[in-house]
N, C-alpha and C. Protein backbone atom coordinates (compact mmCIF):
# COMPACT_ATOMS: atom_id res chain seq x y z
N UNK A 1 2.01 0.51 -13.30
CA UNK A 1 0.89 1.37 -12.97
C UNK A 1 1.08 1.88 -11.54
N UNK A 2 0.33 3.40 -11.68
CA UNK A 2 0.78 4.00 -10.07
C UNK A 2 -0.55 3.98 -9.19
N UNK A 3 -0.28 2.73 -8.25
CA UNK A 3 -1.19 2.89 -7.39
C UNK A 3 -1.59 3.81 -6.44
N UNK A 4 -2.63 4.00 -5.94
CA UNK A 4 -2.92 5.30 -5.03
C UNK A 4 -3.99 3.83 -3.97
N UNK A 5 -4.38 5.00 -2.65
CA UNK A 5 -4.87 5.18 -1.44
C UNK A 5 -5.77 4.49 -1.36
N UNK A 6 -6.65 5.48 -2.68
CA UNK A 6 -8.32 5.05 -3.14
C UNK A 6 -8.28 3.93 -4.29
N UNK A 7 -7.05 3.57 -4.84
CA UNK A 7 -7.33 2.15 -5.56
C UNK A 7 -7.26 0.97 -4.37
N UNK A 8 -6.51 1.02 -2.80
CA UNK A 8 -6.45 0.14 -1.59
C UNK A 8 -8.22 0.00 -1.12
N UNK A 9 -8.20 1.76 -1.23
CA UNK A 9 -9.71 1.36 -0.14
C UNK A 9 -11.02 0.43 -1.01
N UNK A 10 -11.10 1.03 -2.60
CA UNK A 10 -12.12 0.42 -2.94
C UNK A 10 -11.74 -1.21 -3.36
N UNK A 11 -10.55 -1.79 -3.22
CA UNK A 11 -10.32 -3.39 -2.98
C UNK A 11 -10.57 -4.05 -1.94
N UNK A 12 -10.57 -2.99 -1.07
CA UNK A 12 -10.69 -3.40 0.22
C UNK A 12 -12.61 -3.23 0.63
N UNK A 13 -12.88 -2.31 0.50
CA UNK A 13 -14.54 -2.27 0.43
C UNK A 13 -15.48 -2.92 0.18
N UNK A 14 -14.99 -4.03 -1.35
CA UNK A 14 -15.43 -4.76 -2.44
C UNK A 14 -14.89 -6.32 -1.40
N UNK A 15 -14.18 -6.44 -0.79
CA UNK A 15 -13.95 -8.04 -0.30
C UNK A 15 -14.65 -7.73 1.07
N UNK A 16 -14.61 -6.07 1.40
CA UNK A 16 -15.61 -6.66 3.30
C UNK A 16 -17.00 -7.13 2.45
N UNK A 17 -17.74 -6.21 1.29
CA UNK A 17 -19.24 -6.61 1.16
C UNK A 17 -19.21 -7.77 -0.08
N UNK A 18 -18.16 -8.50 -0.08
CA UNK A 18 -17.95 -9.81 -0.82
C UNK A 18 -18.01 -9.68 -2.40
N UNK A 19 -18.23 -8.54 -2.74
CA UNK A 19 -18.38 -8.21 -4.22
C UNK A 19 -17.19 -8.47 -5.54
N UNK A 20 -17.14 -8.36 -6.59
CA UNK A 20 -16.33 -9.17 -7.05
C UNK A 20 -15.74 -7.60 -8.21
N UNK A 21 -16.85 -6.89 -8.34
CA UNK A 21 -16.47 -5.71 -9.16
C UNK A 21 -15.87 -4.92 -8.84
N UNK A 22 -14.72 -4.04 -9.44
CA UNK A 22 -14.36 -2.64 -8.40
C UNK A 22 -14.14 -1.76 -9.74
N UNK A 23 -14.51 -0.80 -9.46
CA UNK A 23 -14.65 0.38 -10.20
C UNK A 23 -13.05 1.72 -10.29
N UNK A 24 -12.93 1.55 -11.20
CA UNK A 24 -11.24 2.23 -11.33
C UNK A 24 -11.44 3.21 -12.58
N UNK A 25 -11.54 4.46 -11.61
CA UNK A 25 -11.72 5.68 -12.67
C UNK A 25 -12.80 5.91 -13.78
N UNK A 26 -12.19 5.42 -15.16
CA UNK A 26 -13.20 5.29 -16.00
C UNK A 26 -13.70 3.76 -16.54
N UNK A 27 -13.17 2.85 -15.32
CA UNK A 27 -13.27 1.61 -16.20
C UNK A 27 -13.78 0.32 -15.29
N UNK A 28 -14.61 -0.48 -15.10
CA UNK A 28 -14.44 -1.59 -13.97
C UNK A 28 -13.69 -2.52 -14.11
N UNK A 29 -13.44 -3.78 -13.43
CA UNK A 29 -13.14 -5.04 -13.60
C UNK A 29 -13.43 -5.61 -12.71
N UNK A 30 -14.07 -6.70 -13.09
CA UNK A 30 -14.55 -7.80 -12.44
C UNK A 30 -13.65 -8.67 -12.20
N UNK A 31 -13.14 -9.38 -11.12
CA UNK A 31 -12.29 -10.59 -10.50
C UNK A 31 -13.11 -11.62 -10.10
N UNK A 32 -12.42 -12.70 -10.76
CA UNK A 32 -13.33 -14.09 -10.63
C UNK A 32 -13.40 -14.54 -9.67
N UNK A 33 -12.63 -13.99 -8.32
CA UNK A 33 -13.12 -15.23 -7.03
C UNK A 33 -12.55 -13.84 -6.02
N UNK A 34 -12.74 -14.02 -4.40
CA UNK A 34 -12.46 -13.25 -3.77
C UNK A 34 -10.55 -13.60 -3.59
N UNK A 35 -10.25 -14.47 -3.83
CA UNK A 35 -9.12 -15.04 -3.79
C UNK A 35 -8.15 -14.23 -4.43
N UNK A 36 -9.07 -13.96 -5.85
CA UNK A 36 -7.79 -13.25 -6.67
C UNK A 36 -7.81 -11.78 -6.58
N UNK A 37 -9.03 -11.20 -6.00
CA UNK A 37 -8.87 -9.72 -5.52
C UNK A 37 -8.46 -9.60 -4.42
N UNK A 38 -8.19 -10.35 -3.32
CA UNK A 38 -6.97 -10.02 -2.16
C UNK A 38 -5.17 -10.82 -2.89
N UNK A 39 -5.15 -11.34 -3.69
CA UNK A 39 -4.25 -11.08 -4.62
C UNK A 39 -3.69 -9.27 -5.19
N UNK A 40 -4.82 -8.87 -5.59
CA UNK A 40 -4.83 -7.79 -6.56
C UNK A 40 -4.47 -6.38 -5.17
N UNK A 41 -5.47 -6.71 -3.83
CA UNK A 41 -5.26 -6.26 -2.86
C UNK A 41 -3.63 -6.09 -2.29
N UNK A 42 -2.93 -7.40 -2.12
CA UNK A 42 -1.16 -7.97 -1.95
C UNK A 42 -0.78 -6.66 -2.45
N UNK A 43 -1.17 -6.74 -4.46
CA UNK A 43 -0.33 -5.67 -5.24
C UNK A 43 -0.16 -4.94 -4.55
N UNK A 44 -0.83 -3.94 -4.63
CA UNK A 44 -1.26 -2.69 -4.38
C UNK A 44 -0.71 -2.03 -3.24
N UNK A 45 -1.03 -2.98 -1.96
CA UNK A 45 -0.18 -2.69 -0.71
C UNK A 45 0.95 -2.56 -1.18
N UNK A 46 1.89 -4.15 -2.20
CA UNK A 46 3.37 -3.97 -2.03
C UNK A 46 4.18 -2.38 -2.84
N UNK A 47 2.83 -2.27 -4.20
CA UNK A 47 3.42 -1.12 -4.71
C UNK A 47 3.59 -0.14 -3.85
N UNK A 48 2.20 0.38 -2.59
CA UNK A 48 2.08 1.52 -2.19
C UNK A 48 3.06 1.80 -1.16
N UNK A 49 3.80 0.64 -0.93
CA UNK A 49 5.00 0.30 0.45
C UNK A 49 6.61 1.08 -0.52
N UNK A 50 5.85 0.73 -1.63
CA UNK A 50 7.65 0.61 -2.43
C UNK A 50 7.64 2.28 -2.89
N UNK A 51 6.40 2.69 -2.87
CA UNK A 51 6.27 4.18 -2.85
C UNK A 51 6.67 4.94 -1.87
N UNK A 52 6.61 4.97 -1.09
CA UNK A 52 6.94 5.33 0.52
C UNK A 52 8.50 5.61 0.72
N UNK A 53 8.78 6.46 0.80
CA UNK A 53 10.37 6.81 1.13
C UNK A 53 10.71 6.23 2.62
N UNK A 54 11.56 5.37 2.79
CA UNK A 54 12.12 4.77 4.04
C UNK A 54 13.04 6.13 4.56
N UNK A 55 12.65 5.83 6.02
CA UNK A 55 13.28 7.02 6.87
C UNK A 55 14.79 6.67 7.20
N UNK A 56 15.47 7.22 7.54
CA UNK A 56 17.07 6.71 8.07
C UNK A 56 17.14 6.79 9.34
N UNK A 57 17.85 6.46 10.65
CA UNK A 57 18.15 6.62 11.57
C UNK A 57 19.84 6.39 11.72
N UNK A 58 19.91 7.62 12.05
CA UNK A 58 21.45 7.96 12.48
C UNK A 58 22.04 8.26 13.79
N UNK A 59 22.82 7.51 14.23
CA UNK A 59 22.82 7.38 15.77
C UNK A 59 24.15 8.09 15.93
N UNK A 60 24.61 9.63 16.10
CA UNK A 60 25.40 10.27 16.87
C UNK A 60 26.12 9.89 18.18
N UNK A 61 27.60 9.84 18.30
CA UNK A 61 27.82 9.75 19.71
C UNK A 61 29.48 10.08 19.95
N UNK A 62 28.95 11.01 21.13
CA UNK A 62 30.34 12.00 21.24
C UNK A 62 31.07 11.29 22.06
N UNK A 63 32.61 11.09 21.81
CA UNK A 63 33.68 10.24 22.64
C UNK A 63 34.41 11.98 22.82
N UNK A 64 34.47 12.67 22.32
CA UNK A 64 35.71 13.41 23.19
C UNK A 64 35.57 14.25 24.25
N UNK A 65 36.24 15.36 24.83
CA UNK A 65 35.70 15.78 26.29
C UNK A 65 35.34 16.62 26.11
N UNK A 66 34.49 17.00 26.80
CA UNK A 66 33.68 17.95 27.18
C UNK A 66 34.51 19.45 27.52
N UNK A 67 33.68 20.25 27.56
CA UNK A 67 34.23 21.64 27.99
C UNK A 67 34.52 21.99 29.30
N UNK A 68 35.38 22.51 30.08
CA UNK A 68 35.36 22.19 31.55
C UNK A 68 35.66 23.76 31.74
């Protein structure tokens, strides 16, 4: 499943005001302890990380001479 932004914020919303329900599109689910929705929270981050294109860094460096 493809996590998004607004599936982070409303996991995250639901454990600041301690609530156990979160509402996803057309459907809820209820999580039995706050434990297992910062579980469900983990997911979500790790998917939305693995979504993310990693940048490259390429380090150039000139050895020959210069123009005189």
């Amino acid at each position: 499943m493809a996590y998004t932004q607004a599936d982070l914020d409303r996991i995250q919303k639901a454990i600041a005001k301690g609530e156990l329900e979160v509402q996803y599109h057309d459907r809820k689910v209820r999580y039995r302890s706050i434990a297992e929705l910062r579980e469900a929270q983990t997911e979500v981050v790790r998917a939305l990380d693995s979504q993310t294109p990693r940048s490259r860094i390429v380090r150039l460096r000139h050895v020959g001479k210069g123009v005189r």
